[in-house]
PDB file of N, CA and C in Angstrom:
ATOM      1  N   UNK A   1      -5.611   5.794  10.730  1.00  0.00           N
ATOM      2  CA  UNK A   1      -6.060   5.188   9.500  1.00  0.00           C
ATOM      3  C   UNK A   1      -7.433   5.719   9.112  1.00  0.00           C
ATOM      4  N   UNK A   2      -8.247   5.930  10.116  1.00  0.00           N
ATOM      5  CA  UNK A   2      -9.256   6.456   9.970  1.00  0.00           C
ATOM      6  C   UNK A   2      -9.536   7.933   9.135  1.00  0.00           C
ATOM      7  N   UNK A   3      -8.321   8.919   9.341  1.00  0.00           N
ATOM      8  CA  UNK A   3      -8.230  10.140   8.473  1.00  0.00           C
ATOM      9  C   UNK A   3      -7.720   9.601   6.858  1.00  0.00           C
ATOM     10  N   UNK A   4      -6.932   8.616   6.411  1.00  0.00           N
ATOM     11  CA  UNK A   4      -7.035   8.429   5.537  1.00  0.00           C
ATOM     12  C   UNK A   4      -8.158   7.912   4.962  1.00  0.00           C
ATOM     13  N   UNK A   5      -8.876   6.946   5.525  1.00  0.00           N
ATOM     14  CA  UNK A   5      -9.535   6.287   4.405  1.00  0.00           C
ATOM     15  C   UNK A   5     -10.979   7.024   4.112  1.00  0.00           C
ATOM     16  N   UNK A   6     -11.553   8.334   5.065  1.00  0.00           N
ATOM     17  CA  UNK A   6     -12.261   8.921   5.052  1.00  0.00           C
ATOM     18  C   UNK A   6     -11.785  10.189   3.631  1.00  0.00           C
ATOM     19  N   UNK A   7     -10.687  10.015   2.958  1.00  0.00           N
ATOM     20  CA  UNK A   7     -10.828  11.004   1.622  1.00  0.00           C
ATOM     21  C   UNK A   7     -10.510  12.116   2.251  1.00  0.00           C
ATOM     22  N   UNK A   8     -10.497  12.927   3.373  1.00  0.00           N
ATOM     23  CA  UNK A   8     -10.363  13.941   3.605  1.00  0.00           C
ATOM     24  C   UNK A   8      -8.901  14.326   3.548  1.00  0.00           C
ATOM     25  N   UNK A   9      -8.403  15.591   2.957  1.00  0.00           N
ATOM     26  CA  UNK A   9      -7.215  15.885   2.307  1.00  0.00           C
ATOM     27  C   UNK A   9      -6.631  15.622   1.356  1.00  0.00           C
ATOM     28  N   UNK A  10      -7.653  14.615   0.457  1.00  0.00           N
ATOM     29  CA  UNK A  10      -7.272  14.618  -0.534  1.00  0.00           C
ATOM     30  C   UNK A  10      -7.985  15.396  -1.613  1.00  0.00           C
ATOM     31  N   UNK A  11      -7.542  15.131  -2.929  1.00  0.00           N
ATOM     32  CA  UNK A  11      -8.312  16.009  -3.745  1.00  0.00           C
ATOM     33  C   UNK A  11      -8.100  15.269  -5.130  1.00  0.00           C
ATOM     34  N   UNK A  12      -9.421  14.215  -4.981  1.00  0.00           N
ATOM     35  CA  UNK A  12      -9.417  12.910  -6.451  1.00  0.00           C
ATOM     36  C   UNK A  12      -9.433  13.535  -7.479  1.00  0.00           C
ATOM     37  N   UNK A  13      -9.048  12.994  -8.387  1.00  0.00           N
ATOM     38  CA  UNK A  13      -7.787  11.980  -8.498  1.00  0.00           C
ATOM     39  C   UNK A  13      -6.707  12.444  -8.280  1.00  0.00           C
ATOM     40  N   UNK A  14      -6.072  11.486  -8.102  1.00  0.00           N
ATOM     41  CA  UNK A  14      -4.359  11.992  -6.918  1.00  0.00           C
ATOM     42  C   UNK A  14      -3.411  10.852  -6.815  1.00  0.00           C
ATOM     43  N   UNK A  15      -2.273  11.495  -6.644  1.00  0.00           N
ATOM     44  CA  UNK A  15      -0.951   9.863  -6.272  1.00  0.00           C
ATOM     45  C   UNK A  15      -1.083   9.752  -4.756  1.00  0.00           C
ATOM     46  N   UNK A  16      -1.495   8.372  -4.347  1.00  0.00           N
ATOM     47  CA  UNK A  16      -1.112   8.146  -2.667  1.00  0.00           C
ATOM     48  C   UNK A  16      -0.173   7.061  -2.926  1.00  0.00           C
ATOM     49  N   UNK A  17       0.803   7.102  -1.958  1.00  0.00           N
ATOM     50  CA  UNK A  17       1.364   5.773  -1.775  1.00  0.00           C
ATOM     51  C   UNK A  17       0.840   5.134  -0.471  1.00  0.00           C
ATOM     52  N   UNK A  18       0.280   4.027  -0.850  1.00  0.00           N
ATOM     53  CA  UNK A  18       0.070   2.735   0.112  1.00  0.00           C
ATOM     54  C   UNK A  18       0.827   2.662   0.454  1.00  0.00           C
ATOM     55  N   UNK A  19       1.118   2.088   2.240  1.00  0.00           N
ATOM     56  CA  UNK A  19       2.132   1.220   2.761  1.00  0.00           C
ATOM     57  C   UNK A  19       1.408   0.206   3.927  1.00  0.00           C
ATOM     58  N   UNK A  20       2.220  -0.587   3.538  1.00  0.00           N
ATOM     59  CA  UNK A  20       2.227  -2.248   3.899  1.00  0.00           C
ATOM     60  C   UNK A  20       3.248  -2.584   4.953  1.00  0.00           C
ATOM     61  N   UNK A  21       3.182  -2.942   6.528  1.00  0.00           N
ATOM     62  CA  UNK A  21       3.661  -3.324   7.332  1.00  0.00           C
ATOM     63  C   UNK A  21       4.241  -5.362   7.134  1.00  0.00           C
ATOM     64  N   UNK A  22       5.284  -6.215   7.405  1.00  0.00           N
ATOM     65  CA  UNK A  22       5.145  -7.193   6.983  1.00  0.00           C
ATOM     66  C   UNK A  22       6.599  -7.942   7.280  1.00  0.00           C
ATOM     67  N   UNK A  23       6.519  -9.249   6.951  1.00  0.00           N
ATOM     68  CA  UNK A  23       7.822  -9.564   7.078  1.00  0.00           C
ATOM     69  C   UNK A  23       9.100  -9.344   6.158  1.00  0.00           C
ATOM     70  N   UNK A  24      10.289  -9.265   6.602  1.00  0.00           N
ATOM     71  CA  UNK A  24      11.112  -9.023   5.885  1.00  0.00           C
ATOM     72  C   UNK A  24      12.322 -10.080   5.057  1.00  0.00           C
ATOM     73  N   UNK A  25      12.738 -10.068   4.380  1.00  0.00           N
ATOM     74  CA  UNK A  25      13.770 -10.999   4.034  1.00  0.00           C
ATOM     75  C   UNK A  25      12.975 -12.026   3.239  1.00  0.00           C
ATOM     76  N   UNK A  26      11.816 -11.514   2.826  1.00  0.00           N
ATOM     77  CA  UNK A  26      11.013 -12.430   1.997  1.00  0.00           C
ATOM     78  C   UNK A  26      10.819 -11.384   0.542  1.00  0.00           C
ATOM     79  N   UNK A  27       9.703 -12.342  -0.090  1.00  0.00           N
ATOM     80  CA  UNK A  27       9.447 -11.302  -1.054  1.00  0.00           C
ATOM     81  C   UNK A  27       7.859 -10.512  -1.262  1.00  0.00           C
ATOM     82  N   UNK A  28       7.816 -10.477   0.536  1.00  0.00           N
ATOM     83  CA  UNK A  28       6.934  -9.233   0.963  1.00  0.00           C
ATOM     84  C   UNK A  28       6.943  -8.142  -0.226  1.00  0.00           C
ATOM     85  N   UNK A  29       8.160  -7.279  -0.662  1.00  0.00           N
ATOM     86  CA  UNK A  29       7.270  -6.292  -1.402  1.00  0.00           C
ATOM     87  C   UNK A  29       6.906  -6.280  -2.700  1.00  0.00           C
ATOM     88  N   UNK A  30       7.286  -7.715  -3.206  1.00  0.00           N
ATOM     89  CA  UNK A  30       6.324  -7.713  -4.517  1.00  0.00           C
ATOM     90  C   UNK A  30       5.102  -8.484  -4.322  1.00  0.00           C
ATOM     91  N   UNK A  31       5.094  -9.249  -3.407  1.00  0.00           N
ATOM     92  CA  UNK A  31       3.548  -9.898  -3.169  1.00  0.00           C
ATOM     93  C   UNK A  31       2.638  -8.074  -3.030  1.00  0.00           C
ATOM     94  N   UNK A  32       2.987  -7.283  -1.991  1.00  0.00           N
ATOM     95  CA  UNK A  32       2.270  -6.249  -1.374  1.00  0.00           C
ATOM     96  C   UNK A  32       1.683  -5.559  -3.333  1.00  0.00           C
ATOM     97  N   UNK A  33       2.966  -5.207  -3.996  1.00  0.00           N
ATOM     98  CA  UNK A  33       2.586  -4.752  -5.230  1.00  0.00           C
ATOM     99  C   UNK A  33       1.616  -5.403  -6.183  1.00  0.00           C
ATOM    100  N   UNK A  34       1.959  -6.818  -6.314  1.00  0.00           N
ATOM    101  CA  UNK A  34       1.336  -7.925  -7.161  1.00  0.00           C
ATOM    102  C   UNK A  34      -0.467  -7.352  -6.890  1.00  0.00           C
ATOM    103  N   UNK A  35      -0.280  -7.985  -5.524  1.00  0.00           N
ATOM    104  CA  UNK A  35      -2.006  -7.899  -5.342  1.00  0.00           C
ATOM    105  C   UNK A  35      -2.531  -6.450  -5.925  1.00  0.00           C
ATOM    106  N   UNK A  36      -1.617  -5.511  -5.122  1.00  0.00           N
ATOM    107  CA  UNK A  36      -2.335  -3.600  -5.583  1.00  0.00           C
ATOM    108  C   UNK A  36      -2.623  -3.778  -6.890  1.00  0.00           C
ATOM    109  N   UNK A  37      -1.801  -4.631  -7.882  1.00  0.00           N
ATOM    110  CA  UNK A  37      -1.793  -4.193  -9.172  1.00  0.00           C
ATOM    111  C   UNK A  37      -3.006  -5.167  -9.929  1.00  0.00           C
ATOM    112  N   UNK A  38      -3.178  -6.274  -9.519  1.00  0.00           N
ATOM    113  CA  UNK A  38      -4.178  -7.136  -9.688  1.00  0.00           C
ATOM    114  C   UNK A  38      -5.584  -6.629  -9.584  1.00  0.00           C
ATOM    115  N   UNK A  39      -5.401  -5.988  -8.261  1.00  0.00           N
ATOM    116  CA  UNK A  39      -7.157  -5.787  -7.603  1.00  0.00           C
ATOM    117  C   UNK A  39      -6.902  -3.920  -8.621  1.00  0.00           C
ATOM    118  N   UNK A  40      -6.595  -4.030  -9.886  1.00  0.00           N
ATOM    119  CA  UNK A  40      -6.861  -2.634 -10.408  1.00  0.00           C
ATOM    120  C   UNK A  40      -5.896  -1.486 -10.404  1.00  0.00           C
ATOM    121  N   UNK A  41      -5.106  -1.506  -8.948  1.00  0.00           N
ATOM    122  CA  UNK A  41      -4.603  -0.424  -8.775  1.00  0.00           C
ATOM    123  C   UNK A  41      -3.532   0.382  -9.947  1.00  0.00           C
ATOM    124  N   UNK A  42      -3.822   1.411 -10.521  1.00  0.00           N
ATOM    125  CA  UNK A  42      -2.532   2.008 -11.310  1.00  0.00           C
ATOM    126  C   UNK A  42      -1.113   2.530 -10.520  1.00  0.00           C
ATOM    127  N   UNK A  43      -0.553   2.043 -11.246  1.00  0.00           N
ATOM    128  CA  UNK A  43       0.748   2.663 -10.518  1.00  0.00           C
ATOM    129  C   UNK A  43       0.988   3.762 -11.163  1.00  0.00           C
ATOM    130  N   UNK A  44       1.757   4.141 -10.407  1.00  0.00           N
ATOM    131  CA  UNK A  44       2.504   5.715 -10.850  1.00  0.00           C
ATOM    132  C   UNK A  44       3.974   5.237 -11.346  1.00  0.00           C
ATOM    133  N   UNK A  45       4.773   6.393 -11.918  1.00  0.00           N
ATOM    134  CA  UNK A  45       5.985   6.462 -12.115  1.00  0.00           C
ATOM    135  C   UNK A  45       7.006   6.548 -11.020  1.00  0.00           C
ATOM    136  N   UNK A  46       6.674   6.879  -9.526  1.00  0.00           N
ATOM    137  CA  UNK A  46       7.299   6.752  -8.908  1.00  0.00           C
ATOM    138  C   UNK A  46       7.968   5.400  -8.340  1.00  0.00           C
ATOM    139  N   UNK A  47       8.798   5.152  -7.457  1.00  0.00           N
ATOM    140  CA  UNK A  47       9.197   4.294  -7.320  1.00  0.00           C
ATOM    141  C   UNK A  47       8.754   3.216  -6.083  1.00  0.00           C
ATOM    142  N   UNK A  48       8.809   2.506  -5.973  1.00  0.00           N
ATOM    143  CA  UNK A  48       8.183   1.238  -4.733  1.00  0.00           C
ATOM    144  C   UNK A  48       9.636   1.343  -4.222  1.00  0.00           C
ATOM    145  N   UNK A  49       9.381   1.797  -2.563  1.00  0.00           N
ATOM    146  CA  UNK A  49      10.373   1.452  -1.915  1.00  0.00           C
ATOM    147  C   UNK A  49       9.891   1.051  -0.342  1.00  0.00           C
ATOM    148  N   UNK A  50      11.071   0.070   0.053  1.00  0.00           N
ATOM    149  CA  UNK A  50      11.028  -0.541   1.057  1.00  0.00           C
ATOM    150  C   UNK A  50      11.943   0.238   2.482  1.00  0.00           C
ATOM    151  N   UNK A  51      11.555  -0.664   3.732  1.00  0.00           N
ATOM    152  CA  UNK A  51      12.389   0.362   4.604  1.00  0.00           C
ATOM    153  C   UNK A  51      12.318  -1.006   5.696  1.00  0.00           C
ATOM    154  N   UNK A  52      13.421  -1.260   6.041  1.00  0.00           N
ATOM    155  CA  UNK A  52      13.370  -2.223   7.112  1.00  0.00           C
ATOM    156  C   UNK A  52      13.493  -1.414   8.988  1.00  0.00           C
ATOM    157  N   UNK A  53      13.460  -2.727   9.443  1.00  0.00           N
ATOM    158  CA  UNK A  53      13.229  -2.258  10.764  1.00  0.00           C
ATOM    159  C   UNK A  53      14.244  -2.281  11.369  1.00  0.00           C
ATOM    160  N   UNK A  54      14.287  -1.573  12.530  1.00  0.00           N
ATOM    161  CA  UNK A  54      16.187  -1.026  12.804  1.00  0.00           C
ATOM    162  C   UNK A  54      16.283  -2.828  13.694  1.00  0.00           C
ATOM    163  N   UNK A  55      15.585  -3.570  13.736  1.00  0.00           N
ATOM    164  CA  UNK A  55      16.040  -5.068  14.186  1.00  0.00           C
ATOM    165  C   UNK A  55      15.781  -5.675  13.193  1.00  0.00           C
ATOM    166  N   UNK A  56      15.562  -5.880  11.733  1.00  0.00           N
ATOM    167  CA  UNK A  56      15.709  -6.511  10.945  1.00  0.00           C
ATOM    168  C   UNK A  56      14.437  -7.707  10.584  1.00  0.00           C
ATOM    169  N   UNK A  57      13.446  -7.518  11.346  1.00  0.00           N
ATOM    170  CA  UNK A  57      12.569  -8.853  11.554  1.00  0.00           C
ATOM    171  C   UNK A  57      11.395  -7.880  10.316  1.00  0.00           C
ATOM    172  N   UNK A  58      10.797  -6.445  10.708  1.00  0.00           N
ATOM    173  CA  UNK A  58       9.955  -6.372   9.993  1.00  0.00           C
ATOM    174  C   UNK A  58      10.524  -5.369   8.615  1.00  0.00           C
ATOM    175  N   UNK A  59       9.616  -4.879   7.664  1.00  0.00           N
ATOM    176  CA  UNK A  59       9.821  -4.351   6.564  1.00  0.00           C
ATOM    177  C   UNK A  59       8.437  -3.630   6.200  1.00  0.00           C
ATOM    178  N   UNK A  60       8.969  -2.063   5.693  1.00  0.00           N
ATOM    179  CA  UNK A  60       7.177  -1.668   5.153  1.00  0.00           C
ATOM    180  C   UNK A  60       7.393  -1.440   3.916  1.00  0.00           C
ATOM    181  N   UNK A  61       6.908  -1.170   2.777  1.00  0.00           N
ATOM    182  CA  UNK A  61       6.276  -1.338   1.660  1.00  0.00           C
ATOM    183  C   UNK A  61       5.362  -0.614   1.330  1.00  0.00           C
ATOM    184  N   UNK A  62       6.271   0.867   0.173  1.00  0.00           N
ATOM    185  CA  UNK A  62       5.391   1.931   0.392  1.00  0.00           C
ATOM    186  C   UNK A  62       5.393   1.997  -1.431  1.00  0.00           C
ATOM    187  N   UNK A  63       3.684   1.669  -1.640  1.00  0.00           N
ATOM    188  CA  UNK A  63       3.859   1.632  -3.688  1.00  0.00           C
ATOM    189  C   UNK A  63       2.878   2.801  -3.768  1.00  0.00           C
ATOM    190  N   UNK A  64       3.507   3.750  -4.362  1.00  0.00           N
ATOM    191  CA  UNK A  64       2.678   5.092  -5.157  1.00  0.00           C
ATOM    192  C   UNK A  64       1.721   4.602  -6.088  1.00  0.00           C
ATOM    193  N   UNK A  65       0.647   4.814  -5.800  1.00  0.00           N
ATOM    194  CA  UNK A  65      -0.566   4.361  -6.599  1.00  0.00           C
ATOM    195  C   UNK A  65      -1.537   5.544  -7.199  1.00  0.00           C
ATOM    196  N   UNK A  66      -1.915   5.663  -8.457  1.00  0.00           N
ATOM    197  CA  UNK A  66      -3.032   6.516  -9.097  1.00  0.00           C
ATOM    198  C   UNK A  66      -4.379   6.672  -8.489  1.00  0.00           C
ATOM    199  N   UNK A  67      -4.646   7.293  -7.846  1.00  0.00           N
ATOM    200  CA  UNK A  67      -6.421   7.089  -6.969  1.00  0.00           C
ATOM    201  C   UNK A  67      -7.281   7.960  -7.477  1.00  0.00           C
ATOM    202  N   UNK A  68      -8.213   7.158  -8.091  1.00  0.00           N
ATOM    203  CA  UNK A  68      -9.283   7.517  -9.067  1.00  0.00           C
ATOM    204  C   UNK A  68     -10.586   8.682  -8.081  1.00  0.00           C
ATOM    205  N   UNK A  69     -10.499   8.151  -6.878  1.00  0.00           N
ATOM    206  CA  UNK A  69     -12.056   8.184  -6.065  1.00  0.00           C
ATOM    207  C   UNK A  69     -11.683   7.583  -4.682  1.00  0.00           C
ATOM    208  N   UNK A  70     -12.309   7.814  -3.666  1.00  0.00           N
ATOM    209  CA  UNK A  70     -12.356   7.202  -2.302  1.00  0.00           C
ATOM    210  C   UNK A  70     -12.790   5.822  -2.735  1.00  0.00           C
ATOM    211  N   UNK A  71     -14.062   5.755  -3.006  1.00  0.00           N
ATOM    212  CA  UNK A  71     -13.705   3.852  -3.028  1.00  0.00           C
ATOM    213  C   UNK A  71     -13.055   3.273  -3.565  1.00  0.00           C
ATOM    214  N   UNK A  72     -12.069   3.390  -4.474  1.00  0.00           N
ATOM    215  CA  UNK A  72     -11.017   2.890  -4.751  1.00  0.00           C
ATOM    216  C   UNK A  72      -9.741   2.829  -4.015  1.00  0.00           C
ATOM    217  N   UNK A  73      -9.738   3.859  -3.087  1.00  0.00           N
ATOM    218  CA  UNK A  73      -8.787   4.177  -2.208  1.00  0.00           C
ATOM    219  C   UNK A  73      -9.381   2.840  -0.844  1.00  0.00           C
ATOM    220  N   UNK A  74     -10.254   2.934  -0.654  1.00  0.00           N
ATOM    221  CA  UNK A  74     -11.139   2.161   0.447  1.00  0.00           C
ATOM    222  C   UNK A  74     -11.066   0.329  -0.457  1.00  0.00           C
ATOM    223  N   UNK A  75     -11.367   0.260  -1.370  1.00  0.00           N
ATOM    224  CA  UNK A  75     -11.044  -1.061  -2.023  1.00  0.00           C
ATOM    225  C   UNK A  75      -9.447  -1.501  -1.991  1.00  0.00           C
ATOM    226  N   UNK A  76      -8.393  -0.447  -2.357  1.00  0.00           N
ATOM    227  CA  UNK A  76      -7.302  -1.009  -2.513  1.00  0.00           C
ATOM    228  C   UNK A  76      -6.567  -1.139  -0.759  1.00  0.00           C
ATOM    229  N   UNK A  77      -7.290  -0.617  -0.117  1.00  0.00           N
ATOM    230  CA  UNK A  77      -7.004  -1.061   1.443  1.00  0.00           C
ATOM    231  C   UNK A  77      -7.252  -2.197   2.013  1.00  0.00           C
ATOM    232  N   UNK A  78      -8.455  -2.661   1.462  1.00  0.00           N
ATOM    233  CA  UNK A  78      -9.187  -3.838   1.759  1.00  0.00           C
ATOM    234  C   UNK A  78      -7.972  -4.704   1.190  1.00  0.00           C
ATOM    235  N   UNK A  79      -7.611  -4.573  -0.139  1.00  0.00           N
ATOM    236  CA  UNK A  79      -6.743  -6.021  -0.858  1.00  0.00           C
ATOM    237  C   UNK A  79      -5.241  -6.010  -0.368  1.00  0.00           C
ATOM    238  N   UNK A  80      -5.151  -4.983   0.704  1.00  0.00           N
ATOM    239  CA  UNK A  80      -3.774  -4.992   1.714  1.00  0.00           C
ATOM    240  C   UNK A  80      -4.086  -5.689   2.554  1.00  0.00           C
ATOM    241  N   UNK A  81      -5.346  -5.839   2.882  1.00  0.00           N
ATOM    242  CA  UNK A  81      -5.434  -6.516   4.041  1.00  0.00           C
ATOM    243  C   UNK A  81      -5.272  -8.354   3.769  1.00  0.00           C
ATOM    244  N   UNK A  82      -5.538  -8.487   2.605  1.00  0.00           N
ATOM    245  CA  UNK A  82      -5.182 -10.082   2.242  1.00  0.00           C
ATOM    246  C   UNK A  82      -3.926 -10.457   1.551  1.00  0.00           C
ATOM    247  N   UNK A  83      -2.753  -9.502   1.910  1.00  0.00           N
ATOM    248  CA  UNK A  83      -1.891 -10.203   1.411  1.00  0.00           C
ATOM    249  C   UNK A  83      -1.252 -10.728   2.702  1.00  0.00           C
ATOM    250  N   UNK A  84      -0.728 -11.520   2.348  1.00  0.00           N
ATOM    251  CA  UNK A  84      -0.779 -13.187   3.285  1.00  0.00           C
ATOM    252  C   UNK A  84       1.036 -11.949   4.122  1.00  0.00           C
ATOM    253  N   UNK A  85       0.920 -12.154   5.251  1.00  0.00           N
ATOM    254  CA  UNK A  85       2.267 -11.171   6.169  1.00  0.00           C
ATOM    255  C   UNK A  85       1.854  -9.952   6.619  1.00  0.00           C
ATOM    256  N   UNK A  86       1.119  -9.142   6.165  1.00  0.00           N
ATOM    257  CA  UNK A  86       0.798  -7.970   6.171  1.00  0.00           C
ATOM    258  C   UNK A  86       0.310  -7.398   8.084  1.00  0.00           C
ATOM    259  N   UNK A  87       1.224  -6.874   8.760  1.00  0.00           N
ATOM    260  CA  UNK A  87       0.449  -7.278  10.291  1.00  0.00           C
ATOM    261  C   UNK A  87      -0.224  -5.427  10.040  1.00  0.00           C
ATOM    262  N   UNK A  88       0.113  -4.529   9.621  1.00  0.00           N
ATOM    263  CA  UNK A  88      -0.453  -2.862   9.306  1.00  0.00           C
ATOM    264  C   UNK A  88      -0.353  -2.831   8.033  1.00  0.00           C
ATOM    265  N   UNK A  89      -1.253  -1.740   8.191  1.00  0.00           N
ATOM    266  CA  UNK A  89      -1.646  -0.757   6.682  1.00  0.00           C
ATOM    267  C   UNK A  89      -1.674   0.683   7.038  1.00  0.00           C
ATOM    268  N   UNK A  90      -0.981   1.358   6.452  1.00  0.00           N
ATOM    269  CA  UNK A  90      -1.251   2.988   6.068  1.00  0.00           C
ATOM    270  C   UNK A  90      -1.692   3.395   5.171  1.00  0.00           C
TER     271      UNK A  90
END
C-alpha cells in the first residue's frame, strides 16, 4: 500500500481504480462507491465491479476513479477507511 499511496508510477492526472476489501451479501459496494463519490471522487466511465471470495463470506470492490493529484489519491484512501465493513484497502 505503501507504493501506491506514495504517487510513484503514476503520472497525474490519471484513472486508478480503488479497491475495497469487505463484507459480502450486503450492499458493501455501493456504500464503498457512495462515500468515494461524496468525499469528491470523479468517477470514470468504466465500470464498478465486484469479486467475491471463493468461500463466499468476503467481497472486494474495485471503482475506477479520476485522480487529480496525490492528495487526492491519499484523501480518497482515507474515506475507504470509514466506510463502516471495509477490513483492506488497495
Amino acid at each position: 500500500m505503501t507504493e501506491i499511496l506514495s504517487g510513484e508510477g503514476y503520472e497525474f492526472p490519471c484513472e486508478i481504480p480503488l479497491i475495497a476489501f469487505g463484507p459480502a451479501g450486503s450492499d458493501f459496494p455501493s456504500q464503498v462507491e457512495a462515500a468515494l463519490v461524496a468525499a469528491g471522487g470523479q468517477r470514470t466511465a468504466s465500470v464498478v465491479s465486484t469479486r467475491d471470495s471463493s468461500g463466499g463470506r468476503w467481497q472486494s470492490v474495485k471503482v475506477p476513479l479520476w485522480i487529480g493529484d496525490r492528495a487526492e489519491l491519499e484523501r480518497l484512501y482515507a474515506v475507504l477507511a470509514s466506510v463502516p465493513g471495509v477490513k483492506a484497502r488497495l
